[in-house]
Structures are given as structure tokens and as C-alpha cells.
C-alpha atoms as a PDB file:
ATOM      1  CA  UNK A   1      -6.793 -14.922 -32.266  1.00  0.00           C
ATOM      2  CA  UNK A   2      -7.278 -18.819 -33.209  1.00  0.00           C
ATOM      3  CA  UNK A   3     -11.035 -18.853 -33.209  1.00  0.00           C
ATOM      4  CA  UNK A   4     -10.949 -22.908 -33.347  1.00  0.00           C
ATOM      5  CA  UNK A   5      -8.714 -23.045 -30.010  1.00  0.00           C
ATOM      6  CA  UNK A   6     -10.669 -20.151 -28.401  1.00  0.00           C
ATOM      7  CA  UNK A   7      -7.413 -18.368 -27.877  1.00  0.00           C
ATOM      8  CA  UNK A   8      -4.274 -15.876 -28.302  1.00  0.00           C
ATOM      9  CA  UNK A   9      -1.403 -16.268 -30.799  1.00  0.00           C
ATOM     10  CA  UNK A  10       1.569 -14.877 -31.490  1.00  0.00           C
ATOM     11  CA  UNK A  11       2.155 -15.698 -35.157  1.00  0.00           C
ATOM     12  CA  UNK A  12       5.495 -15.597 -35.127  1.00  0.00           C
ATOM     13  CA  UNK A  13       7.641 -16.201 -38.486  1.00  0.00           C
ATOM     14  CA  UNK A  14       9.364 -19.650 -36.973  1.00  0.00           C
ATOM     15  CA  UNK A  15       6.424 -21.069 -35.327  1.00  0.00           C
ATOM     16  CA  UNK A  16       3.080 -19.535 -33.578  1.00  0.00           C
ATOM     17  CA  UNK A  17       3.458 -18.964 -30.149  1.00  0.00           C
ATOM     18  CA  UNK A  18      -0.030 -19.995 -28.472  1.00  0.00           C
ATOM     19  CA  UNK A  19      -0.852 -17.716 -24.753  1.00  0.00           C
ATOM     20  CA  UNK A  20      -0.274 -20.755 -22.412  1.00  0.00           C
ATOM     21  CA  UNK A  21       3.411 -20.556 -23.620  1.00  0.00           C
ATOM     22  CA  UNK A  22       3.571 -16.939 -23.329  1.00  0.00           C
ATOM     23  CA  UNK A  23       4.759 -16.231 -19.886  1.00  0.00           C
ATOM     24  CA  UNK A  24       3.578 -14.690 -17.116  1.00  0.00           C
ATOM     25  CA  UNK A  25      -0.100 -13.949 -14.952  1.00  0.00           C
ATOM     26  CA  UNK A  26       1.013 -10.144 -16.216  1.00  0.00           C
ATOM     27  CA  UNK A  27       1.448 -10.966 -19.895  1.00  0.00           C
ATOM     28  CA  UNK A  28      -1.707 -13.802 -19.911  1.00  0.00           C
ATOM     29  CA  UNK A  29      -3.706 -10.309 -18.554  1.00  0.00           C
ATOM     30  CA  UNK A  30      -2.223  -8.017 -21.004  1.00  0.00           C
ATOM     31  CA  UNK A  31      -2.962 -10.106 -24.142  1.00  0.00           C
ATOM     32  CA  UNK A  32      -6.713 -10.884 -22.931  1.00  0.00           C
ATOM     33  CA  UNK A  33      -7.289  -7.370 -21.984  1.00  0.00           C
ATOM     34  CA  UNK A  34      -6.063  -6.681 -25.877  1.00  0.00           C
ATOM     35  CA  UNK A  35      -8.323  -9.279 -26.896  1.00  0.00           C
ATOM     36  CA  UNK A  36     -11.134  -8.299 -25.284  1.00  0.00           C
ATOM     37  CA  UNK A  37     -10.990  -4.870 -26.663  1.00  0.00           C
ATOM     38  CA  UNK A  38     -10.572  -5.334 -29.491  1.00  0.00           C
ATOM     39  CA  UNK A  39     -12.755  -7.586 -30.307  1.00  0.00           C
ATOM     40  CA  UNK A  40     -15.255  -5.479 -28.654  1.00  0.00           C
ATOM     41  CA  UNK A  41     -14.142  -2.214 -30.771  1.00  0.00           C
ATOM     42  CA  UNK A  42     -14.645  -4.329 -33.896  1.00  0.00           C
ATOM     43  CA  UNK A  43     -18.114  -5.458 -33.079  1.00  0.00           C
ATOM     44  CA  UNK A  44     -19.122  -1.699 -31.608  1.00  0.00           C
ATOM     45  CA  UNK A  45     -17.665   0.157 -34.421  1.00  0.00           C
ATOM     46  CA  UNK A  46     -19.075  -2.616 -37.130  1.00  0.00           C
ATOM     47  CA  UNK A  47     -22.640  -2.312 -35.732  1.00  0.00           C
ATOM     48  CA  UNK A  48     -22.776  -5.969 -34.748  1.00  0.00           C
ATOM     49  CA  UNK A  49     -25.721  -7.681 -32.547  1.00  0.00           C
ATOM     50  CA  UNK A  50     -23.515  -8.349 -29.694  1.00  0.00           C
ATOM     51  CA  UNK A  51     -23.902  -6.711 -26.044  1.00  0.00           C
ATOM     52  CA  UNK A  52     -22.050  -3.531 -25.843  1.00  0.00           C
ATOM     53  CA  UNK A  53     -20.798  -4.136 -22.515  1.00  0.00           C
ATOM     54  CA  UNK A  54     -17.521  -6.406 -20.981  1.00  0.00           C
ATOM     55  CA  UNK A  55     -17.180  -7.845 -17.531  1.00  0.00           C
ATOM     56  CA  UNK A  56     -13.748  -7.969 -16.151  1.00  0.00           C
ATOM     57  CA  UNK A  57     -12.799  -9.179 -12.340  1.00  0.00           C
ATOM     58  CA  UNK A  58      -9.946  -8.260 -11.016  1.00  0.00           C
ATOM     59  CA  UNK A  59      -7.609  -7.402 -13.937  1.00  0.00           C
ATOM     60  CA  UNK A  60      -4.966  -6.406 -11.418  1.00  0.00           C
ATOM     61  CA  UNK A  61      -4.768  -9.610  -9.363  1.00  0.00           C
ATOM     62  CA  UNK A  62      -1.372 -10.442 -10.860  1.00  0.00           C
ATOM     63  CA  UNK A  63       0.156  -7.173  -9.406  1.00  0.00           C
ATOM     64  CA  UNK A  64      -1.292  -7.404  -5.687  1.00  0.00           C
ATOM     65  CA  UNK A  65       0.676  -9.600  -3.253  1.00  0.00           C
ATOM     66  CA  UNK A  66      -2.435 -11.708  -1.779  1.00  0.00           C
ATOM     67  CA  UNK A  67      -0.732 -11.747   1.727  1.00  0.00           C
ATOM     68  CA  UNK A  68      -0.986  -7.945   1.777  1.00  0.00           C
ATOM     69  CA  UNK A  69      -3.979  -7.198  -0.417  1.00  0.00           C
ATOM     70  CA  UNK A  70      -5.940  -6.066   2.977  1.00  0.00           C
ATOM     71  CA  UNK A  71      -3.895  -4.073   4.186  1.00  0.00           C
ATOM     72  CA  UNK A  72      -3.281  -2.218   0.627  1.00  0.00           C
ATOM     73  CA  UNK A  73      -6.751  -1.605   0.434  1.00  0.00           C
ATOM     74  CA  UNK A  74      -6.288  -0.841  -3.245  1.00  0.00           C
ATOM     75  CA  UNK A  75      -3.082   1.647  -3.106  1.00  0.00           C
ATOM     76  CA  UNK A  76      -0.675   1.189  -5.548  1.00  0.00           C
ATOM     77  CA  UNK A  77       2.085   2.332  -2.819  1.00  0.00           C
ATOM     78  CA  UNK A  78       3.497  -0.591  -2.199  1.00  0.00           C
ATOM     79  CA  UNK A  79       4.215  -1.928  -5.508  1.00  0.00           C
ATOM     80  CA  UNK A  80       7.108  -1.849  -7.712  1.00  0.00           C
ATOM     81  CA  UNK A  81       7.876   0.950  -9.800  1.00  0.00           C
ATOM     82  CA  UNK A  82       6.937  -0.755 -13.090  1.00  0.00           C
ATOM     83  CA  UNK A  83       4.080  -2.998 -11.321  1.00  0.00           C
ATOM     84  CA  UNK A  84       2.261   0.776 -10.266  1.00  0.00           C
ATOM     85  CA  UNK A  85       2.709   1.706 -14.217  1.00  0.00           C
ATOM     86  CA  UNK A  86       1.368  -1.413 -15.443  1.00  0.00           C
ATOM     87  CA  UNK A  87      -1.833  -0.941 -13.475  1.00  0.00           C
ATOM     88  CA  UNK A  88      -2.002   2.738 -14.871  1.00  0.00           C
ATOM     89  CA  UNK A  89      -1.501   1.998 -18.001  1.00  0.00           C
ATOM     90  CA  UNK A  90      -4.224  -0.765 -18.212  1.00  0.00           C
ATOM     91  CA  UNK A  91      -6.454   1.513 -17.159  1.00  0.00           C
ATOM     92  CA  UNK A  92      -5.805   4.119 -19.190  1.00  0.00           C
ATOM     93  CA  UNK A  93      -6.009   2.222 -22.317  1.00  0.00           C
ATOM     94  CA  UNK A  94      -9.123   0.784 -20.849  1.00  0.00           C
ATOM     95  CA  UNK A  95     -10.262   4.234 -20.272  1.00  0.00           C
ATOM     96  CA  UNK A  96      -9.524   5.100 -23.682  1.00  0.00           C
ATOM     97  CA  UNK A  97     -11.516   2.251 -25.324  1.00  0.00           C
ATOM     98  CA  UNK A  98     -14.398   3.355 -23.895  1.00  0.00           C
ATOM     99  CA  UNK A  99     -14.216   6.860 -24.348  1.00  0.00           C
ATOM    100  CA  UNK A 100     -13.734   6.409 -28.313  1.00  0.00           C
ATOM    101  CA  UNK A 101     -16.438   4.065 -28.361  1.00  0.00           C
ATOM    102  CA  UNK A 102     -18.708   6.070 -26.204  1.00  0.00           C
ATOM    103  CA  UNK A 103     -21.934   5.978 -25.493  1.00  0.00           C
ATOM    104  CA  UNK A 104     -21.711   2.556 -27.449  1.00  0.00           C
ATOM    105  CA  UNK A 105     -19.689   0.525 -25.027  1.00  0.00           C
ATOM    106  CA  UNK A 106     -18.978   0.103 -21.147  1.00  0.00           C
ATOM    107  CA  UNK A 107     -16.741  -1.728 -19.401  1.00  0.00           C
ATOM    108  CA  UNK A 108     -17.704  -3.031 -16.016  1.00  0.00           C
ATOM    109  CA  UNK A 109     -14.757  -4.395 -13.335  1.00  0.00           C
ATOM    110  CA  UNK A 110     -14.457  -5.269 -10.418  1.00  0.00           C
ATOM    111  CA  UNK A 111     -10.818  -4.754  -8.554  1.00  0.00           C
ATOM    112  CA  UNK A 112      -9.229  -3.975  -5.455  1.00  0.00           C
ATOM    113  CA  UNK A 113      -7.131  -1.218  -7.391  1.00  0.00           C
ATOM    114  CA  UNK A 114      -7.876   2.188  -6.279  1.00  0.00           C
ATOM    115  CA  UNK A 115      -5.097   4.529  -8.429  1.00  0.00           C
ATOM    116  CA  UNK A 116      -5.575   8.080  -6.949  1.00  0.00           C
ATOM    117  CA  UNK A 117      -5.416   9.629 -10.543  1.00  0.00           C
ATOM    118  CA  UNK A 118      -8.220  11.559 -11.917  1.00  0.00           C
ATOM    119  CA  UNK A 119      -9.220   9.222 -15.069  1.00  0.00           C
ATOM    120  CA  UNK A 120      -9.768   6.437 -12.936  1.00  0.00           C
ATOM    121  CA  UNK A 121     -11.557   7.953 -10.115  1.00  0.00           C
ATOM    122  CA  UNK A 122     -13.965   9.642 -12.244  1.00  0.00           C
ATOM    123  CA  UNK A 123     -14.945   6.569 -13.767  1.00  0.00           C
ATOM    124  CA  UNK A 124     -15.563   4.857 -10.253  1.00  0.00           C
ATOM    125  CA  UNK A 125     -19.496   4.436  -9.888  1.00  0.00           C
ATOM    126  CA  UNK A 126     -19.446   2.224  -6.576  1.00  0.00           C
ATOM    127  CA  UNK A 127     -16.535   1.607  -4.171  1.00  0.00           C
ATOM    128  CA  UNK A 128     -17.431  -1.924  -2.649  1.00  0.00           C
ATOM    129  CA  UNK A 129     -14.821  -2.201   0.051  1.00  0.00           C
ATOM    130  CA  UNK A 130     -16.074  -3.486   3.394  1.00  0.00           C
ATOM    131  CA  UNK A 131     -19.328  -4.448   1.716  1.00  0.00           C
ATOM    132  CA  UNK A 132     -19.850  -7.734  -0.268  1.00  0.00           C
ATOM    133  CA  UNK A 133     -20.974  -7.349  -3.714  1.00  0.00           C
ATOM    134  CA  UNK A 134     -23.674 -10.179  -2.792  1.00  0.00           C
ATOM    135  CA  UNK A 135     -25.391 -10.120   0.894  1.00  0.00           C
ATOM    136  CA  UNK A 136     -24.819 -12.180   2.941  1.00  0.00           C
ATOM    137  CA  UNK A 137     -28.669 -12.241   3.498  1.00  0.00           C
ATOM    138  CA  UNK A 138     -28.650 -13.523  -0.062  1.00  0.00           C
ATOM    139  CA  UNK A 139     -27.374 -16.784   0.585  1.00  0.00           C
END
């Protein structure tokens, strides 16, 4: 991490390698995901005064086709092979985070994935679709 930049490198032996050069929507997740959680583990596991919580939003945007996200309704069906193990993996190593660093740490996001494996629906608290997150009435 280049704390003066705010960002991800890859120190590389032949130059550093900063995130906006790094690719894809997929890898840009990946390497903030990584970020994030460590970071977080760090600060958990070293006692610091930071909240013990992270907000992510849609993590999986990357992998849903917007022009069919409706219809998917959160299945992983249609995607490719390696797209559906890319989800499942990032939320299994989320999963994992925040079982080691139970009851210390949550993570909190927001997504249109739905996987239909056990680990992740057991950590579903509140299924949002055809509800808005804010009421209408709200505005």
C-alpha cells in the first residue's frame, strides 16, 4: 500500500506497478478487497481504535452483465465458469476473515449475488430484493 497516494502497489523488482495500471474491474476488486482486509485484520488483531466493521457495495458488480442483472436476480447461473468461482471465492475468503477475527470484526455488503452455498447463506441477515434499502417515503 502507498499510504501518500492512498493506494495499491505492486512493487515489482523493475518498476512498481500502481492499481490504475493493473488491469481489469475484476483485478481493481480483488486487490481492494485484499486491502481492505487486511488492513482491517491488522488493526483488529493489533487492538487499534478503529471501527471494527467494513462497508462494501456491490463487490460483484464486475461479474454481473448490467443488461441482465434483473433477470439474474442474484444467481450465479448464468455466468462463466471462472466468473461463478471468482464470486465464491471472494466470499469465502471474506467469510474467513471474519470468522478468524470473530466477534471482533463484521463485514457489512450489499450485492445482488445470491450463491446458493451454505457459508454464504448463513451469513445473509436481510435479503433486500424488491424492497429499496431507503423508502421511498424517505425522500
Amino acid at each position: 500500500m502507498d499510504f501518500n497516494e492512498l493506494t495499491v502497489v505492486v512493487d515489482r523488482e523493475d518498476r512498481p506497478i500502481p492499481l490504475h495500471r493493473m488491469g481489469s474491474g475484476e483485478n481493481w476488486v480483488g486487490y481492494h478487497l485484499i486491502a481492505h482486509l487486511a488492513l482491517h485484520s491488522y488493526l483488529t488483531e493489533h487492538n487499534r481504535p478503529v471501527p471494527r466493521f467494513l462497508f462494501i457495495d456491490q463487490p460483484t458488480q464486475v461479474y454481473y452483465p448490467q443488461d441482465e442483472d434483473a433477470q439474474l436476480e442474484g444467481s450465479l447461473d448464468n455466468l462463466k465458469d471462472e466468473d461463478r468461482e471468482a464470486v465464491r471465492k471472494m466470499f469465502d475468503l471474506i467469510i474467513n476473515v471474519v470468522n478468524r477475527l470473530h466477534p471482533n470484526f463484521q463485514v457489512i455488503i450489499t450485492d445482488h449475488a445470491d450463491l446458493a452455498n451454505e457459508r454464504f447463506q448463513n451469513s445473509v441477515v436481510e435479503r433486500w430484493r424488491g424492497e429499496a434499502l431507503i423508502p421511498d417515503s424517505w425522500k
